[in-house]
PDB file of N, CA and C in Angstrom:
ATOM      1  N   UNK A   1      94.184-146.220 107.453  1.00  0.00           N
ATOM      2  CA  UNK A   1      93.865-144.798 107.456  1.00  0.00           C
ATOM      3  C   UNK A   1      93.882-144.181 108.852  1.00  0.00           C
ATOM      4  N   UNK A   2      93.964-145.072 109.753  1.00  0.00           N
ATOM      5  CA  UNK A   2      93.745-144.506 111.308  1.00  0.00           C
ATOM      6  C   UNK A   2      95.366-144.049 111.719  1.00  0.00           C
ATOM      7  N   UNK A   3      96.470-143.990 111.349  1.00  0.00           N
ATOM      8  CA  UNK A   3      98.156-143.659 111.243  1.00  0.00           C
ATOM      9  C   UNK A   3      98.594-142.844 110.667  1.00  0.00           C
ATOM     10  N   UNK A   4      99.092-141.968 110.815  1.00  0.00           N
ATOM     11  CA  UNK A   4     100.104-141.100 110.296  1.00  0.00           C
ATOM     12  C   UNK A   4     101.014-142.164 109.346  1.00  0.00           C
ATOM     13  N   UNK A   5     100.838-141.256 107.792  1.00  0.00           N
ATOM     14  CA  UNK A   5     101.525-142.230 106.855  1.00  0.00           C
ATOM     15  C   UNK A   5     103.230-142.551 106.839  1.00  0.00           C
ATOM     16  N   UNK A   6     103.593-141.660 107.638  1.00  0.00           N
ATOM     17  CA  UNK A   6     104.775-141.852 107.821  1.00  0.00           C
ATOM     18  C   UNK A   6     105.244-142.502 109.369  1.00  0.00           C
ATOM     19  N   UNK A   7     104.136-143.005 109.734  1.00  0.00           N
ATOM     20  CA  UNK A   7     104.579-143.183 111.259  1.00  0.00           C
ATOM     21  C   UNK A   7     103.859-144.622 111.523  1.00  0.00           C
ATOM     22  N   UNK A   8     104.470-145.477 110.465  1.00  0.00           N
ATOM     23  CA  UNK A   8     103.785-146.892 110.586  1.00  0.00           C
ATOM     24  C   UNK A   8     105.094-147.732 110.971  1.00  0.00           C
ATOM     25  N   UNK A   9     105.062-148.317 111.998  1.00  0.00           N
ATOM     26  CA  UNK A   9     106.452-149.632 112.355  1.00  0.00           C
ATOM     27  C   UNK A   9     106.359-150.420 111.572  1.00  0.00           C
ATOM     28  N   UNK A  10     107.556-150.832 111.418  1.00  0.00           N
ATOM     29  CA  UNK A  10     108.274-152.176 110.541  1.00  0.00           C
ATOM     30  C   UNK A  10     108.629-153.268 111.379  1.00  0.00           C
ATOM     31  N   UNK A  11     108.575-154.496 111.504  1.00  0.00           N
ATOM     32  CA  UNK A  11     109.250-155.441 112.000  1.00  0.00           C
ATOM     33  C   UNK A  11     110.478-155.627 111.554  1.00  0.00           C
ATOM     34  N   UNK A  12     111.585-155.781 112.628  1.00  0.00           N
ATOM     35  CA  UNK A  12     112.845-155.856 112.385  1.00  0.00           C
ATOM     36  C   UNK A  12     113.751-154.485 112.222  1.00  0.00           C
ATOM     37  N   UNK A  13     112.817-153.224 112.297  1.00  0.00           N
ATOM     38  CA  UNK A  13     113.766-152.147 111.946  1.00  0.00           C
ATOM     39  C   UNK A  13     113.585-150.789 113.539  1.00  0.00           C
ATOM     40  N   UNK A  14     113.447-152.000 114.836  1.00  0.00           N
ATOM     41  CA  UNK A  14     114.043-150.967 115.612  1.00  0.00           C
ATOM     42  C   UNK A  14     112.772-151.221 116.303  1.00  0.00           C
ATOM     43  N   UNK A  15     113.099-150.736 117.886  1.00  0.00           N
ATOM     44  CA  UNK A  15     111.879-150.316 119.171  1.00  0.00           C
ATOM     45  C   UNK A  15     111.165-149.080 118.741  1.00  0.00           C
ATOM     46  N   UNK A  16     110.305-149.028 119.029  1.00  0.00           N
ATOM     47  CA  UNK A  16     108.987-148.384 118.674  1.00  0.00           C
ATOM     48  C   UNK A  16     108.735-147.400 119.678  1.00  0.00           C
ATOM     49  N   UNK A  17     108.782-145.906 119.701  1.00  0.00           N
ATOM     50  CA  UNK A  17     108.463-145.090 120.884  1.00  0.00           C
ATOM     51  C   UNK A  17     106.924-144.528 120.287  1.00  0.00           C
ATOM     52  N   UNK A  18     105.955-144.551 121.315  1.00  0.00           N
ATOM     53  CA  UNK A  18     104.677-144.225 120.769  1.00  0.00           C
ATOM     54  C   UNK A  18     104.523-143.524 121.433  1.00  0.00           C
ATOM     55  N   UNK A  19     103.744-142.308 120.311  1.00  0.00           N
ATOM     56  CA  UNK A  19     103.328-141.151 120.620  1.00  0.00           C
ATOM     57  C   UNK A  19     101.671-140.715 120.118  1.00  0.00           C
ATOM     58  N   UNK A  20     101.162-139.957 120.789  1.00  0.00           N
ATOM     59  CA  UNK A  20      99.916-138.982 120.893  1.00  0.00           C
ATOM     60  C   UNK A  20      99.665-137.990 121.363  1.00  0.00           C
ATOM     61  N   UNK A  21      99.341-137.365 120.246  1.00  0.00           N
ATOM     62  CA  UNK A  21      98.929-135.715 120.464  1.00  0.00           C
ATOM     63  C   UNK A  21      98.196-135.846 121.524  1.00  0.00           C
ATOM     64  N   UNK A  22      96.420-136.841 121.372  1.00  0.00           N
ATOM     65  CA  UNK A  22      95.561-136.463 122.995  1.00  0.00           C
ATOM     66  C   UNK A  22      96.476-137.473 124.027  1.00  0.00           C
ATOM     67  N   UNK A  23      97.433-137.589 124.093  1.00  0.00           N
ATOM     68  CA  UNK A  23      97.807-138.112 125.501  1.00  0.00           C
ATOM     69  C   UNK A  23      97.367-139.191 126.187  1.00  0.00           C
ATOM     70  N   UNK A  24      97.601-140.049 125.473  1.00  0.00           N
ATOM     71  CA  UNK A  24      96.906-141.699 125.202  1.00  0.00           C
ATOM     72  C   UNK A  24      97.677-142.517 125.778  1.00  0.00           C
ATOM     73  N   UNK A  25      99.279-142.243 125.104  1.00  0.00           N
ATOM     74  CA  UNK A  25     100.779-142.637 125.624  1.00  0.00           C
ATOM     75  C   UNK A  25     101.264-141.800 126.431  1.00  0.00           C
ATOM     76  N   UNK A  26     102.320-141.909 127.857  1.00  0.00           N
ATOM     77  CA  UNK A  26     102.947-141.278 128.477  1.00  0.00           C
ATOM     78  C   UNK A  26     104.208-140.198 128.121  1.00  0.00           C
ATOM     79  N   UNK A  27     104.662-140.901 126.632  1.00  0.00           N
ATOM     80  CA  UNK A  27     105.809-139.936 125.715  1.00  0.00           C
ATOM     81  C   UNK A  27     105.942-138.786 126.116  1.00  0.00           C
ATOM     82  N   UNK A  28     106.355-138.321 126.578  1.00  0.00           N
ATOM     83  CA  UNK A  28     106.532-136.540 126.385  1.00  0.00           C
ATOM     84  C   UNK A  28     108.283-136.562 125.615  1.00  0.00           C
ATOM     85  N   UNK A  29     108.322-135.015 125.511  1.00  0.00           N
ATOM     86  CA  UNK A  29     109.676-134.230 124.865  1.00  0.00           C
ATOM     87  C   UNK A  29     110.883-135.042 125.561  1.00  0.00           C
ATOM     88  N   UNK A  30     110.759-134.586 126.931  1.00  0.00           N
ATOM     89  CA  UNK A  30     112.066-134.894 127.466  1.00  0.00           C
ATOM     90  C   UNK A  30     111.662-136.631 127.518  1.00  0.00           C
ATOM     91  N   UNK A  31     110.661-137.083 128.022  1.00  0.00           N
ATOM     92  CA  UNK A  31     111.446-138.802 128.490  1.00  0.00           C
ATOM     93  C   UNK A  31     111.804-139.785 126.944  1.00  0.00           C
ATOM     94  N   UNK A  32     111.393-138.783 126.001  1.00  0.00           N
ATOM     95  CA  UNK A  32     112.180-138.954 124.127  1.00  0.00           C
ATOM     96  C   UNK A  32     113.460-139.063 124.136  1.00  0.00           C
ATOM     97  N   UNK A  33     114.064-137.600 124.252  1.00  0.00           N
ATOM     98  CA  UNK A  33     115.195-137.493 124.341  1.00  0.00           C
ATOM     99  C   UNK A  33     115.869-138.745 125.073  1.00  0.00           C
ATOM    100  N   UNK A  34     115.725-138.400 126.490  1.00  0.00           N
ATOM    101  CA  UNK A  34     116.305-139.243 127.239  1.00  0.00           C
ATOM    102  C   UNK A  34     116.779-140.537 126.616  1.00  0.00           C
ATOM    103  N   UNK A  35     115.790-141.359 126.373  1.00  0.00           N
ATOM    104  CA  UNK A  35     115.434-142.458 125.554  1.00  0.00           C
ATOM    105  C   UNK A  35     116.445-142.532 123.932  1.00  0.00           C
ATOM    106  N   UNK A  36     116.146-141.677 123.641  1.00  0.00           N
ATOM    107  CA  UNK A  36     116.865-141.428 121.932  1.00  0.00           C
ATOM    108  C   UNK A  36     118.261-141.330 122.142  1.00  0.00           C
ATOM    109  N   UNK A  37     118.687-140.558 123.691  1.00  0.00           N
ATOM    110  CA  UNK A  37     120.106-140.419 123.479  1.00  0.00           C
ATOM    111  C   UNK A  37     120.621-141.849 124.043  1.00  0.00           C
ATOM    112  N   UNK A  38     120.080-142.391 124.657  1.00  0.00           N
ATOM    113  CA  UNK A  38     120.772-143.742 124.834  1.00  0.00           C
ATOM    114  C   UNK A  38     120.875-144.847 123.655  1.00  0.00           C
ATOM    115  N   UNK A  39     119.507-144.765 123.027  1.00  0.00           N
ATOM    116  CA  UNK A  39     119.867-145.221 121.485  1.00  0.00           C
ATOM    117  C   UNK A  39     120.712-144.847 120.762  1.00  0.00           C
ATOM    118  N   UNK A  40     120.772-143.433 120.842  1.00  0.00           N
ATOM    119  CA  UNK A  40     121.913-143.101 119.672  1.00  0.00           C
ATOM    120  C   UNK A  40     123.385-143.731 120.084  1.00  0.00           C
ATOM    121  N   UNK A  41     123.434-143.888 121.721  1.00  0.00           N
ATOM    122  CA  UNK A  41     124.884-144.009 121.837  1.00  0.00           C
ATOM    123  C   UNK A  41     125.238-145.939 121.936  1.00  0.00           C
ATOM    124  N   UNK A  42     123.772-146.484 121.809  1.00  0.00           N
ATOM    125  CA  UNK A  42     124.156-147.561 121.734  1.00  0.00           C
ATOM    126  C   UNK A  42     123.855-148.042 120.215  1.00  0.00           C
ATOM    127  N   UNK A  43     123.490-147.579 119.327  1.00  0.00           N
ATOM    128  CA  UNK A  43     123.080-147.661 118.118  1.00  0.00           C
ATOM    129  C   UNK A  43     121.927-148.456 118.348  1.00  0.00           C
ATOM    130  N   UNK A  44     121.052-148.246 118.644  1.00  0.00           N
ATOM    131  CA  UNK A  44     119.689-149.077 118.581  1.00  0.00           C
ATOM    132  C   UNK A  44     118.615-148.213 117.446  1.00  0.00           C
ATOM    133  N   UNK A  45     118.568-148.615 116.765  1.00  0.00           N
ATOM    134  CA  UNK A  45     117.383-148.017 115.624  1.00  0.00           C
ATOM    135  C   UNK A  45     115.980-148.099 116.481  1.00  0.00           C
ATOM    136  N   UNK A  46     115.166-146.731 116.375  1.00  0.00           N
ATOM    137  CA  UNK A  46     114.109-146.193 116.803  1.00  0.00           C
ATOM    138  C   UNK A  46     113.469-146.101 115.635  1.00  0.00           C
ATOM    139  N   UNK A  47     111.847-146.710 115.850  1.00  0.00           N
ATOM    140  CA  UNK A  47     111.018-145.859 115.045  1.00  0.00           C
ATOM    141  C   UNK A  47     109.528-144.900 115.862  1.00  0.00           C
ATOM    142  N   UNK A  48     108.780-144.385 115.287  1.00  0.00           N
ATOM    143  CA  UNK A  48     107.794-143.702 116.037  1.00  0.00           C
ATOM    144  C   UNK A  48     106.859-144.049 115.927  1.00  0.00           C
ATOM    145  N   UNK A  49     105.753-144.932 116.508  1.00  0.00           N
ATOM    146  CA  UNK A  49     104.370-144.829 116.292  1.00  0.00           C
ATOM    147  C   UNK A  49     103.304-143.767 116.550  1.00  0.00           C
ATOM    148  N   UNK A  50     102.872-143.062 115.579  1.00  0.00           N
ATOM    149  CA  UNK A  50     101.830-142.037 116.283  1.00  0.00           C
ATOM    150  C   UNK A  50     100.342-142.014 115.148  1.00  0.00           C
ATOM    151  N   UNK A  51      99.409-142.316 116.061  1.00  0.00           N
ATOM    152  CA  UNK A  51      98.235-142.186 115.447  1.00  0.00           C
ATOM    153  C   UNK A  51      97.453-140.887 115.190  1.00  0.00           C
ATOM    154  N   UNK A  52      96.945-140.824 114.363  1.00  0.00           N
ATOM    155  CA  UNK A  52      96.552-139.497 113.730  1.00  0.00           C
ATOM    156  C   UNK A  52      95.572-138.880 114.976  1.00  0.00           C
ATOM    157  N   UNK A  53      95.763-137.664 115.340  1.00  0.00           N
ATOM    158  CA  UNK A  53      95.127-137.131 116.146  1.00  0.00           C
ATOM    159  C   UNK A  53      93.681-136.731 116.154  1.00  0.00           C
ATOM    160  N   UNK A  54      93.067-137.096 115.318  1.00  0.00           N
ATOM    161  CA  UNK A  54      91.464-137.409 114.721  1.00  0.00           C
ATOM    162  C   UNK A  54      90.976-138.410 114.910  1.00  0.00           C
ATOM    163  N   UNK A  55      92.088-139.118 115.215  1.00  0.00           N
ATOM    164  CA  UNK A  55      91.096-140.380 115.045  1.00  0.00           C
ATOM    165  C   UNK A  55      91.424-141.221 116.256  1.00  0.00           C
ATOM    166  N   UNK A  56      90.353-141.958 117.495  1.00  0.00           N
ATOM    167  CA  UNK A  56      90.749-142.393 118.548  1.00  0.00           C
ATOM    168  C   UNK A  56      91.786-143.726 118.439  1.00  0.00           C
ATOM    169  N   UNK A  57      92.056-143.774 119.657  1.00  0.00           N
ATOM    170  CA  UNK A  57      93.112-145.006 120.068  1.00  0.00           C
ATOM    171  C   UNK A  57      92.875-145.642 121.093  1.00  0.00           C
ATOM    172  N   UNK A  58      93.441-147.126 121.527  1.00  0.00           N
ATOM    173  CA  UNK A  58      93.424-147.005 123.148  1.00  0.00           C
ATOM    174  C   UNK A  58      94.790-146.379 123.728  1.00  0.00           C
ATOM    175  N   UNK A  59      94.882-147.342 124.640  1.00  0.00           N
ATOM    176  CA  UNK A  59      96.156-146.277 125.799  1.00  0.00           C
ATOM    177  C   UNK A  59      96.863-147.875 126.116  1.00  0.00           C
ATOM    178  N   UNK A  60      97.903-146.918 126.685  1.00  0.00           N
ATOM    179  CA  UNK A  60      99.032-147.992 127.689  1.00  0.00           C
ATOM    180  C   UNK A  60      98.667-147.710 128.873  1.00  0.00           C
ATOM    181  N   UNK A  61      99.558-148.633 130.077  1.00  0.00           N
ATOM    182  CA  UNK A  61      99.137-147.999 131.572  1.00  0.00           C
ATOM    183  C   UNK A  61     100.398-146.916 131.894  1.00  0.00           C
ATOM    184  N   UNK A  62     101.268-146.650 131.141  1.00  0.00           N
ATOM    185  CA  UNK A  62     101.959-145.536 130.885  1.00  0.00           C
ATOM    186  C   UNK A  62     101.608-144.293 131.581  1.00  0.00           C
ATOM    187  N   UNK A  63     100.118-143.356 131.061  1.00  0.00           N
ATOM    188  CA  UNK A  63     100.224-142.477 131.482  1.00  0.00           C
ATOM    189  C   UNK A  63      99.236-142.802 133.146  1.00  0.00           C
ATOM    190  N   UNK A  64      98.790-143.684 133.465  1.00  0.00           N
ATOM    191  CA  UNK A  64      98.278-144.067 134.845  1.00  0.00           C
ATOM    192  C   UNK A  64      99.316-143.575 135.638  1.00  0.00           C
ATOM    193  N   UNK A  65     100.570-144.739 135.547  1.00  0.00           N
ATOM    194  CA  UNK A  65     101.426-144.489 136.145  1.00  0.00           C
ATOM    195  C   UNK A  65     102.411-143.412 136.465  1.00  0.00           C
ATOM    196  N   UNK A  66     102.210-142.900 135.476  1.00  0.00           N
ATOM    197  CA  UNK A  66     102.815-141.306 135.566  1.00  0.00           C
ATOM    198  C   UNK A  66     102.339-140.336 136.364  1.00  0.00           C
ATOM    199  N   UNK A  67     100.898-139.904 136.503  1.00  0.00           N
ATOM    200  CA  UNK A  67     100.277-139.705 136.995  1.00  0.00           C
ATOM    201  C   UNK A  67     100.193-139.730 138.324  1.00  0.00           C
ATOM    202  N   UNK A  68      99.577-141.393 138.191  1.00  0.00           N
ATOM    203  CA  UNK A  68      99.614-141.682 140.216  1.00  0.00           C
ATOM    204  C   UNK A  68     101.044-141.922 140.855  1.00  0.00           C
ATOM    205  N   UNK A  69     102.643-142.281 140.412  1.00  0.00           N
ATOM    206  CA  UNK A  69     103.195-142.165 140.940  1.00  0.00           C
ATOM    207  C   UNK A  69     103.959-141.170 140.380  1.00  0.00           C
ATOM    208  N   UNK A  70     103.976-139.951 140.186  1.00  0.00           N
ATOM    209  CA  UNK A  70     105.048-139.248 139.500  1.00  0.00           C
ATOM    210  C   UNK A  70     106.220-139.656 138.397  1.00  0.00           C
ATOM    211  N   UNK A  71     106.142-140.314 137.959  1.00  0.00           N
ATOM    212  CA  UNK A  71     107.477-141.038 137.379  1.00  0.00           C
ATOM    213  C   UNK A  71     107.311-140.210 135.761  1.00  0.00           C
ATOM    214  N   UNK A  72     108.595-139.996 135.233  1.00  0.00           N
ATOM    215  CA  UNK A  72     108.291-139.581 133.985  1.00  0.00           C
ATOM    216  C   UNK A  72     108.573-141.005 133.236  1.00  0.00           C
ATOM    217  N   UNK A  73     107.798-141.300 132.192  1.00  0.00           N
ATOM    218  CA  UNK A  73     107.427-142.233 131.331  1.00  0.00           C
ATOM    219  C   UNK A  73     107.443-142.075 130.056  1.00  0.00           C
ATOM    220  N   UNK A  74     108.288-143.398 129.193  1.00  0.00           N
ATOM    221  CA  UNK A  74     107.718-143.006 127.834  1.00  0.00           C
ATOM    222  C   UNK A  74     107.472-144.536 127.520  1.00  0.00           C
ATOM    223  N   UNK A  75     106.449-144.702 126.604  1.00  0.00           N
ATOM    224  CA  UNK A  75     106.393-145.598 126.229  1.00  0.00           C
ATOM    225  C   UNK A  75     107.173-146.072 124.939  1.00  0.00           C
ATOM    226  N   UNK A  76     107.557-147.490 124.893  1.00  0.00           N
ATOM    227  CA  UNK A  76     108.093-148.138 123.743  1.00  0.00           C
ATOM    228  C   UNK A  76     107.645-149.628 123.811  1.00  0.00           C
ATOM    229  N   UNK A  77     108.183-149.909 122.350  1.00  0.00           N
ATOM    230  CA  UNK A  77     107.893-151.709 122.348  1.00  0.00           C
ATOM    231  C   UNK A  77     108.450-152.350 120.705  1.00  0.00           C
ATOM    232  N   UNK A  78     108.234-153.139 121.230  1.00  0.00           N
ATOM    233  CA  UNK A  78     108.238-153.606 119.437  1.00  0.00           C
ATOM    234  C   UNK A  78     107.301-153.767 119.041  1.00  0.00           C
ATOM    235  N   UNK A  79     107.374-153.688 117.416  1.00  0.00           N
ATOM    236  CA  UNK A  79     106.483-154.057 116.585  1.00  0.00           C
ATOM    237  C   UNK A  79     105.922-155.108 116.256  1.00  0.00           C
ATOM    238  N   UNK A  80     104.719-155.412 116.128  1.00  0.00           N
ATOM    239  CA  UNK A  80     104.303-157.122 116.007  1.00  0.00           C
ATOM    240  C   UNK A  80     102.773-156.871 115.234  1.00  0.00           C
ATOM    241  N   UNK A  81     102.417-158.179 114.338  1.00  0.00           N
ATOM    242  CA  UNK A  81     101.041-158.384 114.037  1.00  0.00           C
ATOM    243  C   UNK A  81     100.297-158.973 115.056  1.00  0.00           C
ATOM    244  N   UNK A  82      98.998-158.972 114.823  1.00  0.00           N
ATOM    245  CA  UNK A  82      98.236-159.319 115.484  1.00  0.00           C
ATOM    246  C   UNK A  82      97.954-159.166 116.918  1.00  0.00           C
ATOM    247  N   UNK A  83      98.472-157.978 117.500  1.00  0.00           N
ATOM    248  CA  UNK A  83      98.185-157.936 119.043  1.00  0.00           C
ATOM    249  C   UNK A  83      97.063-158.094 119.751  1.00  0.00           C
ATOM    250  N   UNK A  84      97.322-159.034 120.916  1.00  0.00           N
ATOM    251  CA  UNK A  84      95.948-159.602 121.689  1.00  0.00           C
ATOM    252  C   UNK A  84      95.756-160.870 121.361  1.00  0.00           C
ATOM    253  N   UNK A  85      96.393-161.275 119.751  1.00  0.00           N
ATOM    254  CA  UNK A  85      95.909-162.658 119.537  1.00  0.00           C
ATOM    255  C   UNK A  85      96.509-163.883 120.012  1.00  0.00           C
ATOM    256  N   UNK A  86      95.932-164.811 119.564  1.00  0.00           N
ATOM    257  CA  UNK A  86      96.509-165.904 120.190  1.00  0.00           C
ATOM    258  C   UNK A  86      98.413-166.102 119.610  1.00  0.00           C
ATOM    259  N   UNK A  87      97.711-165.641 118.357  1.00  0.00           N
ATOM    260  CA  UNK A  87      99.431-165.885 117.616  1.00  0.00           C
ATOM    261  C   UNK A  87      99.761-164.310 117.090  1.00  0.00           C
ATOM    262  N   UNK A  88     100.537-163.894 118.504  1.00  0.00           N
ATOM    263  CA  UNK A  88     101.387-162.683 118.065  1.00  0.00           C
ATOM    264  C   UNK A  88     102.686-162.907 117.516  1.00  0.00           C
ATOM    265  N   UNK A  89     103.000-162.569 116.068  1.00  0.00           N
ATOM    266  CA  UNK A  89     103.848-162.080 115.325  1.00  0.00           C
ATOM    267  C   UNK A  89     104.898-161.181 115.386  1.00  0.00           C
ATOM    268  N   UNK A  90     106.475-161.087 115.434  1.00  0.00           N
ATOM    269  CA  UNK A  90     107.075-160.512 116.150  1.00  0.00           C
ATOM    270  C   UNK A  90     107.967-160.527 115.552  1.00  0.00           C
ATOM    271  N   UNK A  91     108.956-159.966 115.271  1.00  0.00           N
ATOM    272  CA  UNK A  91     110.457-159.859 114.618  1.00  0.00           C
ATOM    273  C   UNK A  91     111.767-160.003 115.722  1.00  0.00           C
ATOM    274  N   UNK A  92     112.545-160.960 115.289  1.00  0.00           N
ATOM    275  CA  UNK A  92     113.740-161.376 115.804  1.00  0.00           C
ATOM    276  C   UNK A  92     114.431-160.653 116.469  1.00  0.00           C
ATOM    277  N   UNK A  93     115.014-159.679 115.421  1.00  0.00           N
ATOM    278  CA  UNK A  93     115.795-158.829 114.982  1.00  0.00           C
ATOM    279  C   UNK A  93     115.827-157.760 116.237  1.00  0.00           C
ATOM    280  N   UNK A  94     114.190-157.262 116.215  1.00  0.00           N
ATOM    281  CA  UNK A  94     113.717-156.456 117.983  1.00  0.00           C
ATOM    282  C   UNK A  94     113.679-156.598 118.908  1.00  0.00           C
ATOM    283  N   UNK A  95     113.938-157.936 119.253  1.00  0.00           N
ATOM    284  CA  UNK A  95     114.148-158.177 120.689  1.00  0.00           C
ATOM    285  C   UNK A  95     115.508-157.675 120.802  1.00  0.00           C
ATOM    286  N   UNK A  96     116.501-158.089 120.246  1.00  0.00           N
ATOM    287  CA  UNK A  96     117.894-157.548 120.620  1.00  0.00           C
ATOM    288  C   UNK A  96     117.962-156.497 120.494  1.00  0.00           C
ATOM    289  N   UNK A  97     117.495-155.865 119.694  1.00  0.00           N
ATOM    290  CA  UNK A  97     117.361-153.926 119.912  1.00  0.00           C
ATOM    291  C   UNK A  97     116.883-153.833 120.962  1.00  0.00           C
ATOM    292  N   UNK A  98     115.374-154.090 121.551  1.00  0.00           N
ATOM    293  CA  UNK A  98     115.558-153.886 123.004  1.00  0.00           C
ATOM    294  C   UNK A  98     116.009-154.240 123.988  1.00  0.00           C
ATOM    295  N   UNK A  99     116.863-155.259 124.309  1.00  0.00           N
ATOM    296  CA  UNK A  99     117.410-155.527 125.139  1.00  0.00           C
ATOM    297  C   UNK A  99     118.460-154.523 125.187  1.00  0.00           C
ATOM    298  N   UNK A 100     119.466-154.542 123.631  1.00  0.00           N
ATOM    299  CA  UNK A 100     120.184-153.483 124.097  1.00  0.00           C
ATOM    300  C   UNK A 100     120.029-151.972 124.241  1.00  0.00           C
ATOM    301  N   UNK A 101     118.914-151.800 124.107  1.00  0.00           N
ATOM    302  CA  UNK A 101     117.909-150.442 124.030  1.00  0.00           C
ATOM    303  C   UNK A 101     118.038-150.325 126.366  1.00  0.00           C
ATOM    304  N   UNK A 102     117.142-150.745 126.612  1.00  0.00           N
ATOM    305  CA  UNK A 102     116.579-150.856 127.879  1.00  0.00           C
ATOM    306  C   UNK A 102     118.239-151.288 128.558  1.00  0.00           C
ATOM    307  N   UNK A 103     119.216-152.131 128.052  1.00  0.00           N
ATOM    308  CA  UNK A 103     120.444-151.971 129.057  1.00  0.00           C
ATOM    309  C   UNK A 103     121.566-150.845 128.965  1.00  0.00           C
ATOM    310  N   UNK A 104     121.276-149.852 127.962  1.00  0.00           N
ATOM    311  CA  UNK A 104     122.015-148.580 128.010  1.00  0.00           C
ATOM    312  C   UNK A 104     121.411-147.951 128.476  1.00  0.00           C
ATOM    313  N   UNK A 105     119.857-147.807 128.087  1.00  0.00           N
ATOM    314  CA  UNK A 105     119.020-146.827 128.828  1.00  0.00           C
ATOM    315  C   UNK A 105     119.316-146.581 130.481  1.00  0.00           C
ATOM    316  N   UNK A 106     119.440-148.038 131.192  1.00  0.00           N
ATOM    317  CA  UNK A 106     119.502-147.695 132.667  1.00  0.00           C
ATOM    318  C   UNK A 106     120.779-147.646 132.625  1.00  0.00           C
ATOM    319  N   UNK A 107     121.807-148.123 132.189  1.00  0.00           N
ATOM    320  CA  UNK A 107     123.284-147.524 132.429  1.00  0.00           C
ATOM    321  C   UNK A 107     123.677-145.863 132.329  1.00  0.00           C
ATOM    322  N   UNK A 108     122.799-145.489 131.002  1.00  0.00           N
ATOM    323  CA  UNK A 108     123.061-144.089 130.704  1.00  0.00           C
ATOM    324  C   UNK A 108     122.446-142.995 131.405  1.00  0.00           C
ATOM    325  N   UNK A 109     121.155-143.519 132.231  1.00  0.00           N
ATOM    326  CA  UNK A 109     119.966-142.584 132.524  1.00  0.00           C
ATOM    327  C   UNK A 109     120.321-141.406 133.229  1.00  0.00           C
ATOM    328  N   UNK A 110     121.379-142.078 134.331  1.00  0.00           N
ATOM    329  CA  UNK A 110     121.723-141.159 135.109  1.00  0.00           C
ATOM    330  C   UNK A 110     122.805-138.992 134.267  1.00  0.00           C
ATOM    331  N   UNK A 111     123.511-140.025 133.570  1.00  0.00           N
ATOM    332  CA  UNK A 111     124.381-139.178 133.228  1.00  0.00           C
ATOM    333  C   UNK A 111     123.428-138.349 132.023  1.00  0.00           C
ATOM    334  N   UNK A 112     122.476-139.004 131.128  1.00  0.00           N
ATOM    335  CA  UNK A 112     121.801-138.207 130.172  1.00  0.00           C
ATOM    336  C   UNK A 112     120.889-137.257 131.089  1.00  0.00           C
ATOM    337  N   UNK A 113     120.140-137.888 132.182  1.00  0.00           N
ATOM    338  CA  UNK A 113     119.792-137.109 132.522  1.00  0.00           C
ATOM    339  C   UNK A 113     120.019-135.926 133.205  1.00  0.00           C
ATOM    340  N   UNK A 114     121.383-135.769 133.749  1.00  0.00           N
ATOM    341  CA  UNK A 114     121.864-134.578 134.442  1.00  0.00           C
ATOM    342  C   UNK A 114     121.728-133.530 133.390  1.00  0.00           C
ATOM    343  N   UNK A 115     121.717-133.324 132.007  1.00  0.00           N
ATOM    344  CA  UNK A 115     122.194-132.508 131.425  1.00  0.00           C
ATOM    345  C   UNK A 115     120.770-132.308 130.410  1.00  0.00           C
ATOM    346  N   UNK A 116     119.560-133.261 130.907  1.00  0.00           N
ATOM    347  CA  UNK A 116     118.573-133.153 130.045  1.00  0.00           C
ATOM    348  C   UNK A 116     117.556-132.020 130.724  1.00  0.00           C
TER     349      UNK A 116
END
């Protein structure tokens, strides 16, 4: 009940960009885009995590870093059970989405971003 019902990750179906209304995650509009258009052009399936804005969360060091060094930031990851535990749960399938997620991203960054 603490998730947006439509905004729950799957294992195996793509990197995870997380988002929050109170600003929990670093996500904003543009470092999305940015991000999405390099997926789209490498075909990497995205999904969205966002927790219902009622109800608290913790944070990444995402928006720290944004912050204290200027950098625009978005957060992503894969999906997994059990985080923190001893036996984190993880799908195959997502690591190679991000790898090839994160090696278009810095190939593309430059050129998406001129025009973002």
């Amino acid at each position: 009940e603490k998730y947006e019902e439509n905004h729950r990750p799957q294992m195996h179906k793509g990197v995870v960009v997380k988002i929050n209304a109170n600003q929990r995650y670093a996500t904003t509009a543009a470092t999305s885009l940015i991000l999405r258009e390099a997926a789209k052009k490498y075909k990497v399936p995205l999904q969205e995590f966002c927790v219902r804005a009622d109800s608290p969360c913790g944070s990444t060091i995402g928006p720290m870093i944004s912050a204290n060094l200027g950098l625009r930031t978005v957060d992503v990851g894969n999906p997994q059970l059990s985080m923190h535990s001893i036996r984190e749960t993880a799908g195959t399938d997502d690591v190679a989405h991000a790898i090839k997620l994160f090696q278009g991203f810095f190939e593309e960054f430059p050129k998406i971003d001129s025009y973002v």
